[in-house]
C-alpha atoms as a PDB file:
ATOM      1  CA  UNK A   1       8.940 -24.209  -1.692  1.00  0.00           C
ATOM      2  CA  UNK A   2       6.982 -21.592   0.147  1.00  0.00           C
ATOM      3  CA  UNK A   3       3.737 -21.276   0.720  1.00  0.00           C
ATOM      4  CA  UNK A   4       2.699 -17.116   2.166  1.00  0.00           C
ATOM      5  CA  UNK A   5      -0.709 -16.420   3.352  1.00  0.00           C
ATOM      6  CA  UNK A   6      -2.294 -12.951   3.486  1.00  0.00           C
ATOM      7  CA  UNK A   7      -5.109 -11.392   3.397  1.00  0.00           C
ATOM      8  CA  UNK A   8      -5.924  -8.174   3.984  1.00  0.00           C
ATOM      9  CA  UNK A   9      -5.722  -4.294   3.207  1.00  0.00           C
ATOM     10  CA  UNK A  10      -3.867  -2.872   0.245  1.00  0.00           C
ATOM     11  CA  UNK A  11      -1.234  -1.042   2.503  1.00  0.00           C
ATOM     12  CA  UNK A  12      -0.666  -4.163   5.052  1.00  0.00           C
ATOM     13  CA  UNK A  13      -0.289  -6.257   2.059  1.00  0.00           C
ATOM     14  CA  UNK A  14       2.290  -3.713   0.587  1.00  0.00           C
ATOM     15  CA  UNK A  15       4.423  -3.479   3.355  1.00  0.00           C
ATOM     16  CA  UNK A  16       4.879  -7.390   3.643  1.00  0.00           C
ATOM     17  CA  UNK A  17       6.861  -7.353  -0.265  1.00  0.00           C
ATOM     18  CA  UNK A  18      10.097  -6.530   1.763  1.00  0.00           C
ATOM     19  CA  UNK A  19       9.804 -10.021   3.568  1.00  0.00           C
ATOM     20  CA  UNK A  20       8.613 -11.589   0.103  1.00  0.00           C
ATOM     21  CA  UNK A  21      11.559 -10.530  -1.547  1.00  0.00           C
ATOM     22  CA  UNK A  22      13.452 -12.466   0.995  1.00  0.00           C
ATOM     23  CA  UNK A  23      12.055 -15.495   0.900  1.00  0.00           C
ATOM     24  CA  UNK A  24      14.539 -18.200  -0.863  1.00  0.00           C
ATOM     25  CA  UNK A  25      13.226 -20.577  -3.564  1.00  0.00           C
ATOM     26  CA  UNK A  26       9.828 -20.714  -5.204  1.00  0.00           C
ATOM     27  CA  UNK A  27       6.581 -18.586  -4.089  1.00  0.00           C
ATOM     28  CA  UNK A  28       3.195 -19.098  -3.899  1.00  0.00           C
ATOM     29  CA  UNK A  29       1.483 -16.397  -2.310  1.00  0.00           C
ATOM     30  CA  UNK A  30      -2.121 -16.781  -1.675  1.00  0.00           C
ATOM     31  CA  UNK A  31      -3.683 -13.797  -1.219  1.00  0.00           C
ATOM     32  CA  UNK A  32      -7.198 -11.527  -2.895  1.00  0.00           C
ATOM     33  CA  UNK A  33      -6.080 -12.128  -6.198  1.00  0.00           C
ATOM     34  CA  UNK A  34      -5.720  -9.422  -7.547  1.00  0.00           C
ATOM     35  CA  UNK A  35      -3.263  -8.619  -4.913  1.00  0.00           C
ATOM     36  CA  UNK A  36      -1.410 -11.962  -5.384  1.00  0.00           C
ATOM     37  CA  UNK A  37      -1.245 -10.874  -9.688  1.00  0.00           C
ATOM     38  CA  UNK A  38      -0.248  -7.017  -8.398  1.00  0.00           C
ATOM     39  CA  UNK A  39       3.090  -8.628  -6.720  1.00  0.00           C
ATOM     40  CA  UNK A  40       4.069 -11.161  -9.332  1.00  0.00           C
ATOM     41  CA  UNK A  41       4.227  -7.678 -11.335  1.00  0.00           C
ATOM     42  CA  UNK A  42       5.998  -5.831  -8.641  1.00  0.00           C
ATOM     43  CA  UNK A  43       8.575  -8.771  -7.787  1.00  0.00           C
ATOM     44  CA  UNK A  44       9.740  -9.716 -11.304  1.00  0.00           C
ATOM     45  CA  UNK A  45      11.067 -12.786 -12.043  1.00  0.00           C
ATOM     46  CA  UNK A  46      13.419 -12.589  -8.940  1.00  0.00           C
ATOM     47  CA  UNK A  47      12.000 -14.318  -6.106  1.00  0.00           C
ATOM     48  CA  UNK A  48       9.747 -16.847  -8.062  1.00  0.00           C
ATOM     49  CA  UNK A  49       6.030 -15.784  -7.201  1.00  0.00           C
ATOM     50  CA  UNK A  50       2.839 -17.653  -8.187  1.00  0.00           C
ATOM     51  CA  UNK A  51      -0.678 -16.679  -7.493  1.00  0.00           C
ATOM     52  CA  UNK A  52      -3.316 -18.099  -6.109  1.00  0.00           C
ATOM     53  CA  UNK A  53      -6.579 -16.385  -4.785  1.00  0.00           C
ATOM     54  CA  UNK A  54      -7.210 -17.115  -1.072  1.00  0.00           C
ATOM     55  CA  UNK A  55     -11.236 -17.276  -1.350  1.00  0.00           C
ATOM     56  CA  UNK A  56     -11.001 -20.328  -3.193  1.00  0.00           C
ATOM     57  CA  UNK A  57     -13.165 -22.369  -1.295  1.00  0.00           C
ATOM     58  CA  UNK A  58     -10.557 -24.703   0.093  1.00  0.00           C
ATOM     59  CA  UNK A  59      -8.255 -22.326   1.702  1.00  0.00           C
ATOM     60  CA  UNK A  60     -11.564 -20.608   2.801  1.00  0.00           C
ATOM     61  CA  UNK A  61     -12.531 -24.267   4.410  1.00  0.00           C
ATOM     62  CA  UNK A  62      -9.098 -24.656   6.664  1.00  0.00           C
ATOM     63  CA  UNK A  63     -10.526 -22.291   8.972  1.00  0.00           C
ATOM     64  CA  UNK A  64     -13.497 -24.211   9.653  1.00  0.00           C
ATOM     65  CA  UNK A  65     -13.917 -26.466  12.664  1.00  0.00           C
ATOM     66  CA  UNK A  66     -12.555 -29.784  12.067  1.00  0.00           C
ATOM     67  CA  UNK A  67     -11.145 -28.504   8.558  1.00  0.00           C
ATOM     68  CA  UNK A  68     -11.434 -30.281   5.345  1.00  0.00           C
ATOM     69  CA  UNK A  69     -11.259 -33.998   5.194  1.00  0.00           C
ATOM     70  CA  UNK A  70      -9.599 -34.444   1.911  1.00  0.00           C
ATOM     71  CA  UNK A  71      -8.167 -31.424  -1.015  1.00  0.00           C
ATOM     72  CA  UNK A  72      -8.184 -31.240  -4.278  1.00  0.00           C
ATOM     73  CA  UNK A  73      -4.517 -32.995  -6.400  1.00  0.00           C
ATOM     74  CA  UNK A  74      -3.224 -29.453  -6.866  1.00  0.00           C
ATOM     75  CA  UNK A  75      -4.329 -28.238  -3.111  1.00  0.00           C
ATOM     76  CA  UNK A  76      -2.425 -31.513  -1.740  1.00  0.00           C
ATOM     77  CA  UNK A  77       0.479 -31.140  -3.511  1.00  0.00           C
ATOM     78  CA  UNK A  78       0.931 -27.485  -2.844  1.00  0.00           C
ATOM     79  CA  UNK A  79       0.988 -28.318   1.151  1.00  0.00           C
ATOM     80  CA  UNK A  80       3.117 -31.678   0.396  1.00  0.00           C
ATOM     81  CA  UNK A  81       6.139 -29.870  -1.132  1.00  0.00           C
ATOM     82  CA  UNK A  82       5.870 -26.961   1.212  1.00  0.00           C
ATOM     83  CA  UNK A  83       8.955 -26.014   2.923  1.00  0.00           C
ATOM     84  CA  UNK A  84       8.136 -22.874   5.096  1.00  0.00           C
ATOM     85  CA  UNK A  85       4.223 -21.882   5.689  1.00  0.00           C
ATOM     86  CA  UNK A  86       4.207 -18.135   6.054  1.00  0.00           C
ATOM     87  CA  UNK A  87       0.909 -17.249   7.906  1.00  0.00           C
ATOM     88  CA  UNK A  88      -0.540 -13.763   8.490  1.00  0.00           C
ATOM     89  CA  UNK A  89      -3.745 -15.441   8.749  1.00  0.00           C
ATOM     90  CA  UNK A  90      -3.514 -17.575  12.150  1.00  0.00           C
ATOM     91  CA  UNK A  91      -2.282 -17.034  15.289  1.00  0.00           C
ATOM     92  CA  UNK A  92      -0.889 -20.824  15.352  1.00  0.00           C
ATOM     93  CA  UNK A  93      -3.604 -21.606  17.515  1.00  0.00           C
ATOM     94  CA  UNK A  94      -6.880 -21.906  16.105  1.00  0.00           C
ATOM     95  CA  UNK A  95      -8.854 -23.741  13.387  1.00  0.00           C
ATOM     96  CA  UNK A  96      -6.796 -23.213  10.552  1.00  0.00           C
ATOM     97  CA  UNK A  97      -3.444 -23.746  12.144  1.00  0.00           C
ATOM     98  CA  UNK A  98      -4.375 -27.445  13.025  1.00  0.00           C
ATOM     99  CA  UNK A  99      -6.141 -28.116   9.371  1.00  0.00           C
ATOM    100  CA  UNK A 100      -2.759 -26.679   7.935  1.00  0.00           C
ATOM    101  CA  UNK A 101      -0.681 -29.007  10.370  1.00  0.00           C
ATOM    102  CA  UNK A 102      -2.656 -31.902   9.142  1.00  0.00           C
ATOM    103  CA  UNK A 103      -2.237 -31.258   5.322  1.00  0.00           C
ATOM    104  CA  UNK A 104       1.579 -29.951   5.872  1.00  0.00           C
ATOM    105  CA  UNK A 105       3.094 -31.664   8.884  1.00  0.00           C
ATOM    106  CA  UNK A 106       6.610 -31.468   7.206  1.00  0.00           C
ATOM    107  CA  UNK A 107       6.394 -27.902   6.712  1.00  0.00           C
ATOM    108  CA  UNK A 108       7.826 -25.771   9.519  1.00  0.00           C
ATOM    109  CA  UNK A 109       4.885 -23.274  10.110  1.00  0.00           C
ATOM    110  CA  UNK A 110       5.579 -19.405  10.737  1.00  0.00           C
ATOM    111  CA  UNK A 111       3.005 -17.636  12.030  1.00  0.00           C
ATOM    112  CA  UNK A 112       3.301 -13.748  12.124  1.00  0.00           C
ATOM    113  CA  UNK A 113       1.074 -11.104  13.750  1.00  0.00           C
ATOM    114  CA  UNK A 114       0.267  -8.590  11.144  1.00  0.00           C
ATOM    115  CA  UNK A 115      -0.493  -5.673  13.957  1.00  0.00           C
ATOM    116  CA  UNK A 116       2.356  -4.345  16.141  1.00  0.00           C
ATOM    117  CA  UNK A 117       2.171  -4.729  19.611  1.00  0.00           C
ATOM    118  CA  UNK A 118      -0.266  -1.794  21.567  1.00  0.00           C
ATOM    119  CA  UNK A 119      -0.250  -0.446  25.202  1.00  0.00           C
ATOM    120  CA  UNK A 120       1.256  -1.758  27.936  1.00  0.00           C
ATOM    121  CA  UNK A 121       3.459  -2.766  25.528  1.00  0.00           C
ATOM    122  CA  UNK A 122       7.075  -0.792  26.516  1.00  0.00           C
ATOM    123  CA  UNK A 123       7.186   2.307  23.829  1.00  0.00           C
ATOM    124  CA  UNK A 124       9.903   1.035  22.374  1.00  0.00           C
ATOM    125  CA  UNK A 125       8.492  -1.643  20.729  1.00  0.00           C
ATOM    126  CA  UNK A 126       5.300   0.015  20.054  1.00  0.00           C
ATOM    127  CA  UNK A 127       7.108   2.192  17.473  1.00  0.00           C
ATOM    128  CA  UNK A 128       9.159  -0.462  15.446  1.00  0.00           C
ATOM    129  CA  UNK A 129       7.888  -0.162  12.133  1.00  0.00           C
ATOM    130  CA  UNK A 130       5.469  -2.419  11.093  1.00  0.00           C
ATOM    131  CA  UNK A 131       7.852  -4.077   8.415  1.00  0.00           C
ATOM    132  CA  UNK A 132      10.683  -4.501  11.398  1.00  0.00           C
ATOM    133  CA  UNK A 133       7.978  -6.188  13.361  1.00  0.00           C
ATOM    134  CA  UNK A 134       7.080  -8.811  10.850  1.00  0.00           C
ATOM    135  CA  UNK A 135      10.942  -9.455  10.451  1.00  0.00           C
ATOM    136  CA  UNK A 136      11.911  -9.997  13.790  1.00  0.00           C
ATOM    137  CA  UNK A 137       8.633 -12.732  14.262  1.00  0.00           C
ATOM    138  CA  UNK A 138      10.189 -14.353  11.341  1.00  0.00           C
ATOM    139  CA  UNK A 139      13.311 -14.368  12.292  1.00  0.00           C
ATOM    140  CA  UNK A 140      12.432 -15.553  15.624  1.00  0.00           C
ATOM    141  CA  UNK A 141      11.045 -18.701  14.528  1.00  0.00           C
ATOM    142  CA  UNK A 142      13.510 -19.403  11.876  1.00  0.00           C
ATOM    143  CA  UNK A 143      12.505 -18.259   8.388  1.00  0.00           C
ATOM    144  CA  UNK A 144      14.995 -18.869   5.593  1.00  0.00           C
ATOM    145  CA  UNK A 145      15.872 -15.106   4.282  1.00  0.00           C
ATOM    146  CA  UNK A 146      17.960 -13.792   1.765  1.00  0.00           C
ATOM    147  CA  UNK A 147      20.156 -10.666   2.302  1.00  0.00           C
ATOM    148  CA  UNK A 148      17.713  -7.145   2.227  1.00  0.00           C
ATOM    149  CA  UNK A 149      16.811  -6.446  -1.315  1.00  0.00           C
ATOM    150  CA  UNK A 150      16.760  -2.614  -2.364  1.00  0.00           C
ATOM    151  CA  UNK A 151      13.600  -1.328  -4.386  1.00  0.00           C
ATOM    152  CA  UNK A 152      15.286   0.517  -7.184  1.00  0.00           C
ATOM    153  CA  UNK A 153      14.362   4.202  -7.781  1.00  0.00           C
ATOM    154  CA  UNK A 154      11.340   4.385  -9.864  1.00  0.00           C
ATOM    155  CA  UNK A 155       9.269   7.146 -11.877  1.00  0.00           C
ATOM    156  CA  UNK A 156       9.305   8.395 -15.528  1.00  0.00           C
ATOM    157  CA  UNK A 157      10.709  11.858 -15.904  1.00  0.00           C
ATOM    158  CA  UNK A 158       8.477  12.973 -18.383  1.00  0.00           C
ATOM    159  CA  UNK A 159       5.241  11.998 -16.667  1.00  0.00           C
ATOM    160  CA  UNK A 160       2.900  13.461 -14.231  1.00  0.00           C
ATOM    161  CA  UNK A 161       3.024  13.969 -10.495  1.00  0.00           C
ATOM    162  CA  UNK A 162       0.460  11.465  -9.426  1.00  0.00           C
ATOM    163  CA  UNK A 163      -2.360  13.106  -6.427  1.00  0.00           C
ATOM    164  CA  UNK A 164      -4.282  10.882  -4.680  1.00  0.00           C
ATOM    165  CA  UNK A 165      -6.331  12.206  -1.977  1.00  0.00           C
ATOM    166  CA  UNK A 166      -7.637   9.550  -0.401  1.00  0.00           C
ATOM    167  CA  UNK A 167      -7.738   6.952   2.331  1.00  0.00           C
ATOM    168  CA  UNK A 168      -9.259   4.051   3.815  1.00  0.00           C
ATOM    169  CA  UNK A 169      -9.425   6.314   6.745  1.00  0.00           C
ATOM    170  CA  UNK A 170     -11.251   9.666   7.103  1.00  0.00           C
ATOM    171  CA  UNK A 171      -9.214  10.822   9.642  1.00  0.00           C
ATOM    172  CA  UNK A 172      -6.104  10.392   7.561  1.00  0.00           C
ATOM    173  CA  UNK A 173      -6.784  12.241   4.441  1.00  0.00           C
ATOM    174  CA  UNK A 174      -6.126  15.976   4.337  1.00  0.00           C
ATOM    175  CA  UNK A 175      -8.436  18.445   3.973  1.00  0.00           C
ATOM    176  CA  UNK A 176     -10.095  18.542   0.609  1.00  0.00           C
ATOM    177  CA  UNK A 177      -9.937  21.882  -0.136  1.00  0.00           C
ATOM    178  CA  UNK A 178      -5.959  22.095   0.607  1.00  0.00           C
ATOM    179  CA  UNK A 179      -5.968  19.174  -2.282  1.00  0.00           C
ATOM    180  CA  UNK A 180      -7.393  21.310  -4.819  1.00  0.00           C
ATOM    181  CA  UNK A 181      -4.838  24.582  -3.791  1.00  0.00           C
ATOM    182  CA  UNK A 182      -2.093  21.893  -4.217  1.00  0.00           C
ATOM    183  CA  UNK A 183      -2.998  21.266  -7.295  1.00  0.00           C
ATOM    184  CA  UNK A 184      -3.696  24.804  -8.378  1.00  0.00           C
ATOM    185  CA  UNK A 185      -0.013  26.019  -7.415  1.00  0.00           C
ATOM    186  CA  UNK A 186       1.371  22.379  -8.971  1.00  0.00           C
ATOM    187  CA  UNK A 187      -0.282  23.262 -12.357  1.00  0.00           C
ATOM    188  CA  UNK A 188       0.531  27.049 -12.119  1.00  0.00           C
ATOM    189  CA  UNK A 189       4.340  26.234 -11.449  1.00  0.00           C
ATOM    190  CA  UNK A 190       3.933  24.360 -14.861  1.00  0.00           C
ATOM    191  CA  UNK A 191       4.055  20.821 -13.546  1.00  0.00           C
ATOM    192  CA  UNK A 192       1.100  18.354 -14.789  1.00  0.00           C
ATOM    193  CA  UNK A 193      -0.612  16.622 -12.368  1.00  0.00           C
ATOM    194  CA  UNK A 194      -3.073  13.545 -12.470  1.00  0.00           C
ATOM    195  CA  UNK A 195      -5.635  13.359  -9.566  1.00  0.00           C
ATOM    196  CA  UNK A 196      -6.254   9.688  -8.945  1.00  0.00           C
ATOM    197  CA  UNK A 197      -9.668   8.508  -7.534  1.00  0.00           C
ATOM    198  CA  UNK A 198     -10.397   5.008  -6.006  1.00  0.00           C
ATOM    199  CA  UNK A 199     -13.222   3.225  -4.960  1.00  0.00           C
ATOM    200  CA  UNK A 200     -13.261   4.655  -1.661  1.00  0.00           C
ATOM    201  CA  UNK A 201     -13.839   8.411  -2.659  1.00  0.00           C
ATOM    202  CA  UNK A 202     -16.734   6.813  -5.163  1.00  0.00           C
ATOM    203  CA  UNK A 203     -18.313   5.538  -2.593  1.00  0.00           C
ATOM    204  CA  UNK A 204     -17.551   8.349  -0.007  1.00  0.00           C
ATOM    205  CA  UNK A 205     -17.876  11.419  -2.127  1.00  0.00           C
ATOM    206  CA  UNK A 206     -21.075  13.395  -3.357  1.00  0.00           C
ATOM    207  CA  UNK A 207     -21.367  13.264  -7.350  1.00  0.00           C
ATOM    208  CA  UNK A 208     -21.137  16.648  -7.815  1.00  0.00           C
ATOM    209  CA  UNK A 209     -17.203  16.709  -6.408  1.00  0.00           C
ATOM    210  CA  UNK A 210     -16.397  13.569  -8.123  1.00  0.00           C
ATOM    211  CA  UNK A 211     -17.802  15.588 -11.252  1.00  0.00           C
ATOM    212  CA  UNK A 212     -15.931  18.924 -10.338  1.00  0.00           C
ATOM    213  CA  UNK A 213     -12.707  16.606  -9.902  1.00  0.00           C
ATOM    214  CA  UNK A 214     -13.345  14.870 -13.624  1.00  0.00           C
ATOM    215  CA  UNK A 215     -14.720  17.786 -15.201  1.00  0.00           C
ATOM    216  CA  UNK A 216     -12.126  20.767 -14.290  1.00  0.00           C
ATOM    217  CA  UNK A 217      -9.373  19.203 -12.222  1.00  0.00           C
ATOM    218  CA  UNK A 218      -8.454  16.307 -14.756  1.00  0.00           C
ATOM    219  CA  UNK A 219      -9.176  13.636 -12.255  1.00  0.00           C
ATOM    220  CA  UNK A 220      -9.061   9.727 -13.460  1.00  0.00           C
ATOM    221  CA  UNK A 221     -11.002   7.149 -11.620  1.00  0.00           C
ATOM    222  CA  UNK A 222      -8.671   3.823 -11.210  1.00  0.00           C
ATOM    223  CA  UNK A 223     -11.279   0.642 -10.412  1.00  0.00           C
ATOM    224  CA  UNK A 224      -8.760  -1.949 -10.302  1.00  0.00           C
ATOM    225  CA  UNK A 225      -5.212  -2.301  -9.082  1.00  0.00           C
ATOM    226  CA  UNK A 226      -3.793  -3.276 -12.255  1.00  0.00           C
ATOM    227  CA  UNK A 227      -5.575   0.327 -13.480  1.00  0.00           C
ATOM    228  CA  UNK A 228      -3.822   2.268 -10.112  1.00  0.00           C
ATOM    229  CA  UNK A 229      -0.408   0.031 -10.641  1.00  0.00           C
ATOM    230  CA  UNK A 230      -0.600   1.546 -14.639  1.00  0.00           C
ATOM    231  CA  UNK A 231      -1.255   4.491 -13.643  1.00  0.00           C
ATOM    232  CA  UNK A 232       1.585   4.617 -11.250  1.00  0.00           C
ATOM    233  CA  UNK A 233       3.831   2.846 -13.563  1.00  0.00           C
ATOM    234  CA  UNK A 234       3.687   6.221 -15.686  1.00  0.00           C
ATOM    235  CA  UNK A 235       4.373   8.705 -13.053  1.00  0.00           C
ATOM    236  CA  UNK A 236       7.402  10.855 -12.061  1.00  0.00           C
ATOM    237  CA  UNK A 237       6.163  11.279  -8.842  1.00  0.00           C
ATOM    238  CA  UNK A 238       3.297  11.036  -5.934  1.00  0.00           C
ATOM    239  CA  UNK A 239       1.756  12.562  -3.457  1.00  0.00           C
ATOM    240  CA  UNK A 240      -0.902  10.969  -1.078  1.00  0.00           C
ATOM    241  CA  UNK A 241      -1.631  10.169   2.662  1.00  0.00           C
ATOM    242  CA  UNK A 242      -1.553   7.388   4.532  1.00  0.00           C
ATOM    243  CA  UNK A 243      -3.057   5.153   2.664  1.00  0.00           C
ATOM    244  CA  UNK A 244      -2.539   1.723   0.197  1.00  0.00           C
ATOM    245  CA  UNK A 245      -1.897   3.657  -3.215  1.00  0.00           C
ATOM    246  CA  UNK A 246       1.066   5.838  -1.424  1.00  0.00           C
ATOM    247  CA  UNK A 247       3.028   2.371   0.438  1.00  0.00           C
ATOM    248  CA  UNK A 248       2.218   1.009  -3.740  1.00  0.00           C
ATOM    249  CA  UNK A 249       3.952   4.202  -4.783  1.00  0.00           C
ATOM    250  CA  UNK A 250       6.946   4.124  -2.767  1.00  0.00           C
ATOM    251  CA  UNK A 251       7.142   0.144  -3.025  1.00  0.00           C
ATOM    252  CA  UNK A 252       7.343   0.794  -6.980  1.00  0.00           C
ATOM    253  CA  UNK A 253      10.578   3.457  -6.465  1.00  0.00           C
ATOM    254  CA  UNK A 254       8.260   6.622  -7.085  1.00  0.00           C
ATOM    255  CA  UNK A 255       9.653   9.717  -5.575  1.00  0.00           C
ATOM    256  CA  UNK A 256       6.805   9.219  -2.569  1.00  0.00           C
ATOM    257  CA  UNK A 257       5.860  12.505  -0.853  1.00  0.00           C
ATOM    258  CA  UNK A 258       3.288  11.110   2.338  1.00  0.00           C
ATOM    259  CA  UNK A 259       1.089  13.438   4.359  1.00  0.00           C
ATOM    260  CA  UNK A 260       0.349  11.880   8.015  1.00  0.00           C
ATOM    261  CA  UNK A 261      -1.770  13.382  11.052  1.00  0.00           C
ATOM    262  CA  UNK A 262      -3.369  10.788  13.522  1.00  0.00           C
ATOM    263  CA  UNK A 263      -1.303   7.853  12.438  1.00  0.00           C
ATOM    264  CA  UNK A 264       2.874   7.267  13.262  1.00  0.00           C
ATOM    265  CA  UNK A 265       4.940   7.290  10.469  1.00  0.00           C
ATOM    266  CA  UNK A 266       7.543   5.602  12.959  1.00  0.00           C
ATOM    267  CA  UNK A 267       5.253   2.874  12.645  1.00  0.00           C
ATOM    268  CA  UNK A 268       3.461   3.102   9.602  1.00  0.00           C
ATOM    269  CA  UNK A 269       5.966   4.868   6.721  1.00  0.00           C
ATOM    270  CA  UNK A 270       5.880   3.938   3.268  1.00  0.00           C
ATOM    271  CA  UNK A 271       9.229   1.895   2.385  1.00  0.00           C
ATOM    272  CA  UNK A 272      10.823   2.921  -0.624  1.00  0.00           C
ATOM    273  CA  UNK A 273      14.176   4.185  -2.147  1.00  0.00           C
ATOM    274  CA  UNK A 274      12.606   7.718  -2.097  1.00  0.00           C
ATOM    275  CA  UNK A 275      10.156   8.644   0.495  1.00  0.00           C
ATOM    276  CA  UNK A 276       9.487  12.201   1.906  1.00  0.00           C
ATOM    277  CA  UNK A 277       7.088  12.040   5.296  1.00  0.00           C
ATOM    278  CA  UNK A 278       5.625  15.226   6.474  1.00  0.00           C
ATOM    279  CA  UNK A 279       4.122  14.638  10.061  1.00  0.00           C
ATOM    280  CA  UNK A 280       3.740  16.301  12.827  1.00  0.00           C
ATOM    281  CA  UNK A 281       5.940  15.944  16.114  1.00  0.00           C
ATOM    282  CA  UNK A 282       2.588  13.981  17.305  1.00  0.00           C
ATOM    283  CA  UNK A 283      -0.586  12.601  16.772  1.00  0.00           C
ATOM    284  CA  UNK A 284      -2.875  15.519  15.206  1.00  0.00           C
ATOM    285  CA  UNK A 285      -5.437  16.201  12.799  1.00  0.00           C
ATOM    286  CA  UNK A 286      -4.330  16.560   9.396  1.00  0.00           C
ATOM    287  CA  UNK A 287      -5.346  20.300   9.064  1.00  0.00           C
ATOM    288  CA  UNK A 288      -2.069  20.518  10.836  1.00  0.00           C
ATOM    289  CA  UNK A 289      -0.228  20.775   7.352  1.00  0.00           C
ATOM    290  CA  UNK A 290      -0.600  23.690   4.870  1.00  0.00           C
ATOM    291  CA  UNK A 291       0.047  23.583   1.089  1.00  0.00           C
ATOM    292  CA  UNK A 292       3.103  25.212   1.563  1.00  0.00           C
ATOM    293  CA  UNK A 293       4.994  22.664   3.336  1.00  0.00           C
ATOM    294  CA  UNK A 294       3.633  20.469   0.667  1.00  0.00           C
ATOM    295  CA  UNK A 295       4.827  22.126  -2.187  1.00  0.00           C
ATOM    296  CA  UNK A 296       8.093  22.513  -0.955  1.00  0.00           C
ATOM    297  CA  UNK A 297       8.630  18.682  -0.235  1.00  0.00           C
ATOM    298  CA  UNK A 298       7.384  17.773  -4.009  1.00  0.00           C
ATOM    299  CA  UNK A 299      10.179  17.072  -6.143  1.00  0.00           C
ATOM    300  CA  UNK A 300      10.534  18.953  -9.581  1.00  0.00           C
ATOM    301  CA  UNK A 301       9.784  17.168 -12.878  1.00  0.00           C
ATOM    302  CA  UNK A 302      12.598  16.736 -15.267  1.00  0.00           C
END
């Protein structure tokens, strides 16, 4: 069995399914849990995933000094039968390395650095893609793996074209106004669209745009990731920046159109069977891109 730690953003979470669907024999992947639920949905049946939700208090405890002096039945036996120990949690060095030695000392322990190497790193290796980075640390300290499994192509041909103009990053989302001509020429070439809002542009924007986007551009509100995953599940396409929802919608087969600016797509692309990056030659602002170049990257409906 296999026991895969992770916790952390939507999109870093995303872009670790390509090494979960690798993984042979039974799952459990302790992560947020909602996150952990999200990729039971999104692996199917085929690799065996179970959930568990990473703040429970004794996962929470390993990374305290000394660790925990005894588990829980269910907590023992999870690190008894473990196999491999996937960590993107520990650097295989610090507290909760040596409480996860302790409670798993037959377990051969894989520690991977979620965060590609940076400067004075040679170049080279500062633009392998992220998911190419956690491969090779696996691979390097002898992780079981399957053969590459292929996302199959996604998206309902009757539904809408999926916006969603946000980011955890300011810096990464395109300008606003450039949204709403998008949008505009979408719905005027006779395509529907459905704006998606998350809790970041909730908490970011000023009511009265959240209420022009409800009001007059049609926009939905998603407050969970089972809501975004639903709403995604219905779409025949997307469009977004760098951000969690668009390495969701390309990780689900959605015809993925993804609008970068500051951050490398060599690095940092959505994987997918259908993925359209528009960036430019190098690091800029994202006011680099008009609606144009947009529109002509969507794909049609139908």
């Amino acid at each position: 069995m296999n026991v895969f730690f992770h916790y952390g953003a939507l999109g870093d979470f995303v872009l670790t399914l390509p090494m979960l669907r690798r993984l042979t024999g039974k799952t459990t992947l302790v992560s947020a849990w909602e996150r952990a639920t999200l990729a039971v949905k999104l692996l199917g049946s085929t690799p065996s995933v179970s959930p568990m939700d990473i703040q429970m208090w004794e996962f929470m405890r390993l990374h305290a000094e000394g660790g925990p002096t005894s588990v829980s039945p269910a907590i023992g036996e999870l690190f008894s039968e473990a196999r491999y120990i996937v960590s993107f949690v520990s650097d295989g060095e610090d507290n909760w390395a040596k409480s996860v030695a302790r409670l798993a000392p037959q377990a051969k322990r894989i520690y991977i650095d979620p965060r590609p190497p940076v400067p004075p790193v040679p170049p080279e290796d500062m633009t392998e893609h992220i998911s190419g980075w956690h491969l090779r640390q696996a691979q390097a300290q002898r992780l079981a793996l399957s053969d590459p499994v292929e996302v199959a192509r996604g998206g309902c041909a009757d539904g809408p074209i999926v916006v969603h103009p946000g980011s955890g990053g300011v810096d990464k989302c395109w300008p606003m106004e450039r949204y709403e001509n998008l949008i505009g020429d979408l719905n005027q070439r006779g395509m529907e669209v459905l704006p998606l809002l998350g809790e970041a542009e909730a908490e970011r924007w000023p009511k009265d745009r959240m209420d022009h986007w409800g009001r007059h551009m049609g926009a939905k509100v998603f407050g969970t990731l089972h809501e975004l995953h639903g709403a995604l599940a219905g779409a025949s396409a997307y469009i977004g920046n760098d951000s969690g929802p668009t390495h969701l919608a390309a990780q689900m087969g959605l015809p993925t159109v993804a609008l970068f600016g500051p951050t490398d797509p060599r690095v940092w692309a959505p994987v997918g069977p259908d993925v359209t990056v528009l960036a430019p030659p190098s690091a800029e602002a994202m006011d680099w891109l008009e609606v144009q170049q947009v529109l002509d990257a969507c794909p049609d409906q139908g």
